[in-house]
N, C-alpha and C. Protein backbone atom coordinates (compact mmCIF):
# COMPACT_ATOMS: atom_id res chain seq x y z
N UNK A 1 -91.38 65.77 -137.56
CA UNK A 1 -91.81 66.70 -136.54
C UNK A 1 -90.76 66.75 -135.44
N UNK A 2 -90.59 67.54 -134.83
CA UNK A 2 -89.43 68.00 -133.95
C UNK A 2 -89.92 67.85 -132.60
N UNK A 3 -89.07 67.78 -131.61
CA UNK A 3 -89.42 67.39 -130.32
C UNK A 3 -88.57 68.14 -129.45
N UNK A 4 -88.50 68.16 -128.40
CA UNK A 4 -87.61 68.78 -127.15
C UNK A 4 -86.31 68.17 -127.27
N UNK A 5 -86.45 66.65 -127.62
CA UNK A 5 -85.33 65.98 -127.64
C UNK A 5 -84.71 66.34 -128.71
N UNK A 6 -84.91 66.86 -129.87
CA UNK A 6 -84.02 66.84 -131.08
C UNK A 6 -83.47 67.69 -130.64
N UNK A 7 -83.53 68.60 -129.36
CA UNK A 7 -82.58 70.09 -129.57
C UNK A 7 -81.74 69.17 -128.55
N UNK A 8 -81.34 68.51 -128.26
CA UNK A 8 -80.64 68.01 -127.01
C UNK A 8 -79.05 67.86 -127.14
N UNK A 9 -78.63 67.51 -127.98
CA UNK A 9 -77.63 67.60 -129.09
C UNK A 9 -76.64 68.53 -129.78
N UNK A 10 -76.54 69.61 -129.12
CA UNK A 10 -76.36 70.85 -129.79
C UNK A 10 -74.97 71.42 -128.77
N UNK A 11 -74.25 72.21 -129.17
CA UNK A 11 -72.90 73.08 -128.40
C UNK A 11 -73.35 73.61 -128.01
N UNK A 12 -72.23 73.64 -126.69
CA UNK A 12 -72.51 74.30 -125.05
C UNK A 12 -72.65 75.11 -125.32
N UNK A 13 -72.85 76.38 -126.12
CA UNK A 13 -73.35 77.55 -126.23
C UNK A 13 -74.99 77.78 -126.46
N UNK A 14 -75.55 77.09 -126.92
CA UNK A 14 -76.81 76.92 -127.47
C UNK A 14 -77.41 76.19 -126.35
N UNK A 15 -76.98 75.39 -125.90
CA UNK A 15 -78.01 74.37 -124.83
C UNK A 15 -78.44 75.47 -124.24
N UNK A 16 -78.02 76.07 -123.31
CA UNK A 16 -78.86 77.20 -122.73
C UNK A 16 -80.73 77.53 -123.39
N UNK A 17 -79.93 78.31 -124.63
CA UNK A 17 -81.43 78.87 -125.95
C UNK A 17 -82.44 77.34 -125.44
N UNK A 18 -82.18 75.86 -125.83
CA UNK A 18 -82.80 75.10 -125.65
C UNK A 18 -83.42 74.78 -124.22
N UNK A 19 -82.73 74.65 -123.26
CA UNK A 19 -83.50 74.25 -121.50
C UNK A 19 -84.28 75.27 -121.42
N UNK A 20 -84.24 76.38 -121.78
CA UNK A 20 -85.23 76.99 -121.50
C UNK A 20 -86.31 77.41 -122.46
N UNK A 21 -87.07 76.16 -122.16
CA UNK A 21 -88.09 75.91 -123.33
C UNK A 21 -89.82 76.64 -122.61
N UNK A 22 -90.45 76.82 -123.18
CA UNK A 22 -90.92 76.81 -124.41
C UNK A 22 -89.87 77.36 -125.63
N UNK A 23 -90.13 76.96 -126.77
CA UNK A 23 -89.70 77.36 -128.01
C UNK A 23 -90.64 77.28 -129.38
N UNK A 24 -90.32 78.50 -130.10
CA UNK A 24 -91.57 79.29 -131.58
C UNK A 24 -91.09 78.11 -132.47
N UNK A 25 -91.35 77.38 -133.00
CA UNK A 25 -90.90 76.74 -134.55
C UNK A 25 -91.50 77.31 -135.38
N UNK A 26 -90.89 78.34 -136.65
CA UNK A 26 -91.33 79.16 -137.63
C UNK A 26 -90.80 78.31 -138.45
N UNK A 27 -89.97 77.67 -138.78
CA UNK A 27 -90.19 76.59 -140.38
C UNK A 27 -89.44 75.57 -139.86
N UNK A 28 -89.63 74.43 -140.70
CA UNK A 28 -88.87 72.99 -140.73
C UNK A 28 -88.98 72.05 -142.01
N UNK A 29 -87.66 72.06 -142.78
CA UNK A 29 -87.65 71.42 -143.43
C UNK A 29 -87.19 69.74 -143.28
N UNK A 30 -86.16 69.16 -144.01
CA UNK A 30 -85.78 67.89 -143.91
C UNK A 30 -84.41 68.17 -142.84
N UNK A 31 -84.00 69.26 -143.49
CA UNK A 31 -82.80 69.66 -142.59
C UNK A 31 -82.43 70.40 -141.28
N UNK A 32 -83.52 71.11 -141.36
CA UNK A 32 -83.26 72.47 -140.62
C UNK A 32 -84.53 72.76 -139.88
N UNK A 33 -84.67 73.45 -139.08
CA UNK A 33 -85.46 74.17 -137.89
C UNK A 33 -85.30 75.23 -137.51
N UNK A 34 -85.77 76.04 -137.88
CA UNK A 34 -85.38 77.63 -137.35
C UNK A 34 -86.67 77.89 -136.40
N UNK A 35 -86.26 78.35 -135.29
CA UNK A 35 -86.97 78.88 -134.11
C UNK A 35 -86.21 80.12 -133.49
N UNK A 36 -87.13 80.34 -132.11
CA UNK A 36 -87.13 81.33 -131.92
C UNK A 36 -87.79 81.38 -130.34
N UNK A 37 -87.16 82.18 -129.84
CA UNK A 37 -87.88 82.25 -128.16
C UNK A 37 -89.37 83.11 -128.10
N UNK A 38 -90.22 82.76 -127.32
CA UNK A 38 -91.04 84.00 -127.03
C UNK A 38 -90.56 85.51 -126.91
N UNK A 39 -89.92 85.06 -126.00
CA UNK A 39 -89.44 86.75 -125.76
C UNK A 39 -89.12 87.88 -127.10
N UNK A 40 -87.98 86.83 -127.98
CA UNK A 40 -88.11 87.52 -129.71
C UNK A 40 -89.50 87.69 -130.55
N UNK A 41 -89.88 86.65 -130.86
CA UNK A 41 -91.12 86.30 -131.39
C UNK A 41 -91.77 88.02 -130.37
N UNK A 42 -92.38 87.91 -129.56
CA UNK A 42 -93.16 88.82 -129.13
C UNK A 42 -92.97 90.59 -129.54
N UNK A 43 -91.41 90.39 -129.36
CA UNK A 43 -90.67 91.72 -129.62
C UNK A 43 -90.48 91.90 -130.91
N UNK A 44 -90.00 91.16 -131.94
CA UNK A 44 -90.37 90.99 -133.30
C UNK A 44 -91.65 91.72 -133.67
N UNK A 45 -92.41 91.14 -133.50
CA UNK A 45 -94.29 91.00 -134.16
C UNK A 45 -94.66 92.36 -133.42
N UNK A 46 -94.10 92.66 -132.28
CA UNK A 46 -94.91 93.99 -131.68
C UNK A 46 -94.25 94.72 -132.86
N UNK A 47 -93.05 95.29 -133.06
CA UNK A 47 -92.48 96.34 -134.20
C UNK A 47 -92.71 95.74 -135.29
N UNK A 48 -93.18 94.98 -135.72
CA UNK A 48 -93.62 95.22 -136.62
C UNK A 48 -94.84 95.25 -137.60
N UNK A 49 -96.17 94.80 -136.17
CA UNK A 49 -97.47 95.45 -136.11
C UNK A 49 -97.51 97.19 -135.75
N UNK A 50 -96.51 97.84 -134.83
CA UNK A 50 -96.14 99.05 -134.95
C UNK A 50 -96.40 99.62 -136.26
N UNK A 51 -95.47 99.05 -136.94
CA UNK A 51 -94.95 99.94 -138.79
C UNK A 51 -96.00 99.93 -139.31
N UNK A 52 -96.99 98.40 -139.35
CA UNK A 52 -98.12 98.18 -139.79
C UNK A 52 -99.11 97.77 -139.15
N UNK A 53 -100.21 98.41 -138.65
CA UNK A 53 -101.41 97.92 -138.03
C UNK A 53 -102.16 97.80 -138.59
N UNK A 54 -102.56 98.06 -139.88
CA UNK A 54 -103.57 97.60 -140.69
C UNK A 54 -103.19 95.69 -140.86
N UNK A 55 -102.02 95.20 -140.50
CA UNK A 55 -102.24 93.53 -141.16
C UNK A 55 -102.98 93.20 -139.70
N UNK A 56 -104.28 92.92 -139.81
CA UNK A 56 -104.61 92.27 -138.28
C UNK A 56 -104.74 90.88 -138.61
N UNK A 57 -103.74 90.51 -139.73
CA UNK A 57 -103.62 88.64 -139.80
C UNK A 57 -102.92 88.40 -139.48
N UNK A 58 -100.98 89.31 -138.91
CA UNK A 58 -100.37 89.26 -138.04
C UNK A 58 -100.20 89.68 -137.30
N UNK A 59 -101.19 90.52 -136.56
CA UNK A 59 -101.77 90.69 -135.22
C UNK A 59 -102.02 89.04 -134.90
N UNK A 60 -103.65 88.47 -135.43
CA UNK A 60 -104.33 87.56 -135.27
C UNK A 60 -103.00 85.83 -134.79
N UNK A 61 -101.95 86.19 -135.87
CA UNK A 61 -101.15 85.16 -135.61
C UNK A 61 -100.12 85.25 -134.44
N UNK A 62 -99.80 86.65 -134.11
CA UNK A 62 -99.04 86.59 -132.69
C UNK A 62 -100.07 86.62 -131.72
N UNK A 63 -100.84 86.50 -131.01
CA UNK A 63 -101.98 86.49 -130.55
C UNK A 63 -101.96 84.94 -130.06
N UNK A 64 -102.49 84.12 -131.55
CA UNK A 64 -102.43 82.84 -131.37
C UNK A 64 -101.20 81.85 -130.57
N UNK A 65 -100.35 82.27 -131.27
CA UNK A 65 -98.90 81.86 -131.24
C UNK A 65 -99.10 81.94 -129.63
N UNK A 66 -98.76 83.09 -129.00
CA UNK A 66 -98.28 83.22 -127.74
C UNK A 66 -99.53 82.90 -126.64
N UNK A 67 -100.37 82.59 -127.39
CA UNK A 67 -101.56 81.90 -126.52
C UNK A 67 -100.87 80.51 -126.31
N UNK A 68 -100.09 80.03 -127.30
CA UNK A 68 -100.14 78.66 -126.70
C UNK A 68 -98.49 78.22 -125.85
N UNK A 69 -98.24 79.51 -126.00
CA UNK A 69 -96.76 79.45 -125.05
C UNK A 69 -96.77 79.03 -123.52
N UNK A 70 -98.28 79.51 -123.31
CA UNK A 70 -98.81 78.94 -122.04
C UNK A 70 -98.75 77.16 -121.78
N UNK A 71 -99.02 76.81 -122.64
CA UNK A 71 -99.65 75.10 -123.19
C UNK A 71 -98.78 74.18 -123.00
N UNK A 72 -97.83 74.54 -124.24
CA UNK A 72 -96.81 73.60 -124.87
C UNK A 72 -95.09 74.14 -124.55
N UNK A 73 -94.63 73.11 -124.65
CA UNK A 73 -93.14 73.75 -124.62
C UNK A 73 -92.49 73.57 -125.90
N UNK A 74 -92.97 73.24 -127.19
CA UNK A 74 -92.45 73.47 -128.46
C UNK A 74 -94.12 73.85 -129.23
N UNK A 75 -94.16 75.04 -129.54
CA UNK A 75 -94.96 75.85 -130.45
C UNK A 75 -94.92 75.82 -131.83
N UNK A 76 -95.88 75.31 -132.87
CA UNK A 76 -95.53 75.11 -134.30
C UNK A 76 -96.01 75.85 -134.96
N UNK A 77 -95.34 76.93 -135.53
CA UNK A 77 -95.96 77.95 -136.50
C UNK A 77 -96.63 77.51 -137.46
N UNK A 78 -96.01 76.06 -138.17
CA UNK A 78 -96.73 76.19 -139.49
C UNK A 78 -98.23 75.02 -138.94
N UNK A 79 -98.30 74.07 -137.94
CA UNK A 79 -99.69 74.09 -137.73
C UNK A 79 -100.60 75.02 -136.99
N UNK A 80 -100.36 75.84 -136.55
CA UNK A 80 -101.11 76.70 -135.72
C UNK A 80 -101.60 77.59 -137.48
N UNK A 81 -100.89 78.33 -138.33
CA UNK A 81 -101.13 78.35 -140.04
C UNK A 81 -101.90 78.03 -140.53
N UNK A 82 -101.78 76.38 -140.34
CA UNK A 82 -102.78 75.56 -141.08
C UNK A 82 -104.21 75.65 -140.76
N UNK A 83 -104.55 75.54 -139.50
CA UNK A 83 -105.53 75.60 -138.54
C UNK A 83 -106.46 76.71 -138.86
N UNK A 84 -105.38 77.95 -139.09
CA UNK A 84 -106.40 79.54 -139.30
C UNK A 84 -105.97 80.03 -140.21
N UNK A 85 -105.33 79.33 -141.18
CA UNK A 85 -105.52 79.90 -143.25
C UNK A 85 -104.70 81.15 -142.96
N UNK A 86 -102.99 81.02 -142.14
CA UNK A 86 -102.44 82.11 -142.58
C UNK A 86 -101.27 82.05 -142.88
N UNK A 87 -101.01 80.62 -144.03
CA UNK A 87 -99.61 80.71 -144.19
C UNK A 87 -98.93 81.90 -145.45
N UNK A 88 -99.82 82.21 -145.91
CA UNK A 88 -99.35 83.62 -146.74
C UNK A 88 -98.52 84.70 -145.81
N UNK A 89 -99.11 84.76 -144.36
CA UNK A 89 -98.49 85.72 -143.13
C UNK A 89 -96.88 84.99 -142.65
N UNK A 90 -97.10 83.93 -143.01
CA UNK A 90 -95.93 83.24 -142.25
C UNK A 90 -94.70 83.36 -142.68
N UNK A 91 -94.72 83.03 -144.05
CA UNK A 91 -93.54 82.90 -145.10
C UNK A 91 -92.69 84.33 -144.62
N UNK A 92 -93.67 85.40 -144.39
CA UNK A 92 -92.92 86.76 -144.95
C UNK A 92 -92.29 86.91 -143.07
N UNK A 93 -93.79 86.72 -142.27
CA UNK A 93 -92.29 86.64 -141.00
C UNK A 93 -91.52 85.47 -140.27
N UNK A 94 -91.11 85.14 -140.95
CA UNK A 94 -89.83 83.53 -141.03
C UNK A 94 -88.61 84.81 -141.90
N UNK A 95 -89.13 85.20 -142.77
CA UNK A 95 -88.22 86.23 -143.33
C UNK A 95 -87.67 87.37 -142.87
N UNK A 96 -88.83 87.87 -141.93
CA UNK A 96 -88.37 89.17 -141.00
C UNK A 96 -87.68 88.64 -140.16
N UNK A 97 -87.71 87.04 -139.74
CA UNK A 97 -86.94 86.81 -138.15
C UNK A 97 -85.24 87.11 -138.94
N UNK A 98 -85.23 85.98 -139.88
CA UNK A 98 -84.10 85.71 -141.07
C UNK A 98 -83.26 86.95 -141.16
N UNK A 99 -84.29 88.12 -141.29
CA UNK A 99 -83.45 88.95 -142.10
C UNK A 99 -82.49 89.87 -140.74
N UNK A 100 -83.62 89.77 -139.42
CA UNK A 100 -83.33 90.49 -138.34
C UNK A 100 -82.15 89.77 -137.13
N UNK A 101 -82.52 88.28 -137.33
CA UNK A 101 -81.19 88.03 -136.64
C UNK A 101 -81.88 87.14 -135.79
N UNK A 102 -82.85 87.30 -135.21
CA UNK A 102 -84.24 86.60 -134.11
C UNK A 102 -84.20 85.33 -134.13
N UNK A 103 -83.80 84.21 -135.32
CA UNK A 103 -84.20 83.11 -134.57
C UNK A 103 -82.79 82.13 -134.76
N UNK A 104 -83.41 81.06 -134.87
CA UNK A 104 -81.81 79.90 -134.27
C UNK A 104 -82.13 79.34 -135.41
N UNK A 105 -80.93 78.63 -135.91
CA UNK A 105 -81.22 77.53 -137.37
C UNK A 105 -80.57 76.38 -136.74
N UNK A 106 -81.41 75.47 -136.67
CA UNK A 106 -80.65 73.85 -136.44
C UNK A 106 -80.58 73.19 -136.80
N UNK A 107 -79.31 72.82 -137.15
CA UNK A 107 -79.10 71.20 -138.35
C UNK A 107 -79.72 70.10 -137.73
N UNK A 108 -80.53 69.45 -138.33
CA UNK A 108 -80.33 68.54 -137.55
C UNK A 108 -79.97 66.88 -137.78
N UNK A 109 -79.48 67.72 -139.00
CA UNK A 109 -78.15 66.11 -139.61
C UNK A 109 -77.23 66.49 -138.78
N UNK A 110 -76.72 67.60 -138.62
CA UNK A 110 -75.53 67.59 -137.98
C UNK A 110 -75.72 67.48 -136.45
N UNK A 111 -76.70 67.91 -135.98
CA UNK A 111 -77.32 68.21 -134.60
C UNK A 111 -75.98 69.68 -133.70
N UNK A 112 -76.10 70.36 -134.91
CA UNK A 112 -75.89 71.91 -134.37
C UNK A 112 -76.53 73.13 -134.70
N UNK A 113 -75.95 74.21 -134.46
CA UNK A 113 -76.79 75.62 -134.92
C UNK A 113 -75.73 76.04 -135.74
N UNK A 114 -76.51 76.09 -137.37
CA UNK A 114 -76.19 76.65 -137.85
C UNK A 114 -75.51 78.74 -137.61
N UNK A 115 -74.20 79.13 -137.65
CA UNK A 115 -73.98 80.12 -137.14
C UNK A 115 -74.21 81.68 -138.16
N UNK A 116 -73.87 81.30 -139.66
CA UNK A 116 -74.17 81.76 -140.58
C UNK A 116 -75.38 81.43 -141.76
N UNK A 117 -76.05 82.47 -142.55
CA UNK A 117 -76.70 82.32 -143.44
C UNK A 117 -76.61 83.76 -144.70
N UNK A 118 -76.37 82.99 -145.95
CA UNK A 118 -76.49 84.16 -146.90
C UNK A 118 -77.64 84.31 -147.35
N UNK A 119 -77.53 85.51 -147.52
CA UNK A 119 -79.28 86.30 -148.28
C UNK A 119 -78.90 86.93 -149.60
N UNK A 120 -79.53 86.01 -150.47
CA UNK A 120 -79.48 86.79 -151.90
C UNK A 120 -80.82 87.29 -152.12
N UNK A 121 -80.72 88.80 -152.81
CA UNK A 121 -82.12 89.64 -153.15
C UNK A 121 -82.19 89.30 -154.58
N UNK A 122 -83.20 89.60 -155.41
CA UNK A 122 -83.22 89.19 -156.29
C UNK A 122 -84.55 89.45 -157.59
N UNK A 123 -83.84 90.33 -158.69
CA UNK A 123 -85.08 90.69 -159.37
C UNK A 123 -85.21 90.50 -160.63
N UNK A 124 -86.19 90.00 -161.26
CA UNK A 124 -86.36 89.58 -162.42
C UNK A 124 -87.35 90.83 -163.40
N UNK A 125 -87.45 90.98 -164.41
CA UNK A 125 -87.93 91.89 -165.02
C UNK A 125 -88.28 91.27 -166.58
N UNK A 126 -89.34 90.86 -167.15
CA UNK A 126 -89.17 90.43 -168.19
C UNK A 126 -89.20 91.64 -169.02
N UNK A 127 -90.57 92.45 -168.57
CA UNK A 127 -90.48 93.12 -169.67
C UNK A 127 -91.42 94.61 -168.45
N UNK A 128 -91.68 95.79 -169.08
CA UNK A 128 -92.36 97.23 -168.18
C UNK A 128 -93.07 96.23 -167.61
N UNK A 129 -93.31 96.48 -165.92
CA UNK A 129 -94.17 95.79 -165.23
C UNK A 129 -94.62 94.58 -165.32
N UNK A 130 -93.88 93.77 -165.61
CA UNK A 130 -93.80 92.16 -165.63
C UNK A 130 -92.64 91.50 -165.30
N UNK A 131 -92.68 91.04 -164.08
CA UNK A 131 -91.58 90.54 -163.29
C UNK A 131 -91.74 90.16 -162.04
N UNK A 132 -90.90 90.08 -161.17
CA UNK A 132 -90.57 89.72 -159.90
C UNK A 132 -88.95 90.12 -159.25
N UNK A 133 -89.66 90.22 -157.54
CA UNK A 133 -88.49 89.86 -156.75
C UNK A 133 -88.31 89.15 -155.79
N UNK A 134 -87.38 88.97 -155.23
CA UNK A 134 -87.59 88.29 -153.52
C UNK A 134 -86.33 88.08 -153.14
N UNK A 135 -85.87 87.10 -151.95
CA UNK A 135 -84.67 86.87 -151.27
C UNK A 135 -84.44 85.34 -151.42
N UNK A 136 -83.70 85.03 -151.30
CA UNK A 136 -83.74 83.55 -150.88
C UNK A 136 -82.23 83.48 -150.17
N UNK A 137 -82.62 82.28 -149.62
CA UNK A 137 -82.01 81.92 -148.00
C UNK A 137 -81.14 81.15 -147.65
N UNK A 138 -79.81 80.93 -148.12
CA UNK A 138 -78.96 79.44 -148.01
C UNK A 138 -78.19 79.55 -146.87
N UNK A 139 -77.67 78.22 -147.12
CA UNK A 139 -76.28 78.26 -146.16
C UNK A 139 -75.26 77.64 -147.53
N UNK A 140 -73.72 77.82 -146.90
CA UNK A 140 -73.17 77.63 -148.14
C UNK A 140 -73.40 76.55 -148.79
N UNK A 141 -74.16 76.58 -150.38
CA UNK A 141 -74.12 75.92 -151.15
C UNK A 141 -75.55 74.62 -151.12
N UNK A 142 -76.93 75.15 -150.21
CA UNK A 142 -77.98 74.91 -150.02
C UNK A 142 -78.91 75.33 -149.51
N UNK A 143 -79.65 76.52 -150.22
CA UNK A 143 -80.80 76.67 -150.33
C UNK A 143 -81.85 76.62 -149.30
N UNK A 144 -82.55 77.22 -148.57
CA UNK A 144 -83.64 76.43 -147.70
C UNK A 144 -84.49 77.54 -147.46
N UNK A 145 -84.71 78.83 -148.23
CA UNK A 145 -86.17 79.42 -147.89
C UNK A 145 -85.85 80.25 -148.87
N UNK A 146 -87.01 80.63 -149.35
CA UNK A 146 -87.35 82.10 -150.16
C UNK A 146 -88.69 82.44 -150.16
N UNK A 147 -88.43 84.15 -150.29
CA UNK A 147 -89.96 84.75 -150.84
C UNK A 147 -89.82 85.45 -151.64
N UNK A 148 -91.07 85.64 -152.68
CA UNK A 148 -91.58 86.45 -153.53
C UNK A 148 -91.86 87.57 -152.81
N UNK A 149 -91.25 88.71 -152.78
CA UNK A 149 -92.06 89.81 -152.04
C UNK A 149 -93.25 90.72 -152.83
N UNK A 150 -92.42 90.26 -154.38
CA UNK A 150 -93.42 91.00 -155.21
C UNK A 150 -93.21 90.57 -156.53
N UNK A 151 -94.51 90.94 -157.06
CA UNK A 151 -95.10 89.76 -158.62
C UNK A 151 -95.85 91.29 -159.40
N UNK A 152 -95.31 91.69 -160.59
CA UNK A 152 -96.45 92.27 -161.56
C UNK A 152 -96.79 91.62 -162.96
């Protein structure tokens, strides 16, 4: 689990993003931490409850989220998820932040921000309408997110 202190560590360019905390944690693996400020997070999720207002499960999760920006000064997407059964919502915007530019990736073996990430798309087809696609998420030469966007 991540703390205020793990961002402490990081190039003079980034400390800034960090002191001024609160901060979104949208995933964390063994390696990495990708977050995100309120201010994105908010501006994010508004355009893209815009495009779509029928998902009111990510309505329901920015809602939550920025309820507790009040609270805490590190915000955890994937327990706030757990709590209200919406990590199906999550995966896909960890992907919209990814794909849009919105959040920060932090090593934190290395204790920096990652500056680059490649996105491979990707579609499988076995046979008429049986297949898949999705993206997945590395940095050079390791791996660390993907989604299925779609399954027939």
């Amino acid at each position: 689990m991540a703390t205020d202190k793990e961002f402490q560590a990081t190039s003079d360019s980034k400390k800034e993003i960090v002191k001024n905390l609160p901060i979104i944690k949208l995933y964390e693996n063994d390696d990495l931490i990708l977050f995100t400020t309120p201010d994105s997070f908010k501006e994010l999720m508004e355009e893209w409850l815009e495009l779509h207002p029928h998902l009111k499960e990510d309505a329901h999760l920015m809602r939550l989220v920025l309820n507790e920006v009040r609270e805490k000064s590190v915000i955890n997407c994937y327990e706030i998820c757990t709590k209200n059964n919406l990590h199906h919502r999550l995966t896909y915007r960890v992907a919209d932040f990814l794909d849009n530019g919105k959040c920060y990736i932090f090593n934190k073996k290395t204790a920096t921000f990652e500056e680059k990430i490649e996105v491979e798309t990707y579609s499988f087809q076995l046979a008429p309408m049986v297949g898949s696609s999705g993206r997945k998420y590395s940095l050079p030469n390791a791996p660390f997110f993907e989604t299925e966007d779609s399954t027939s």
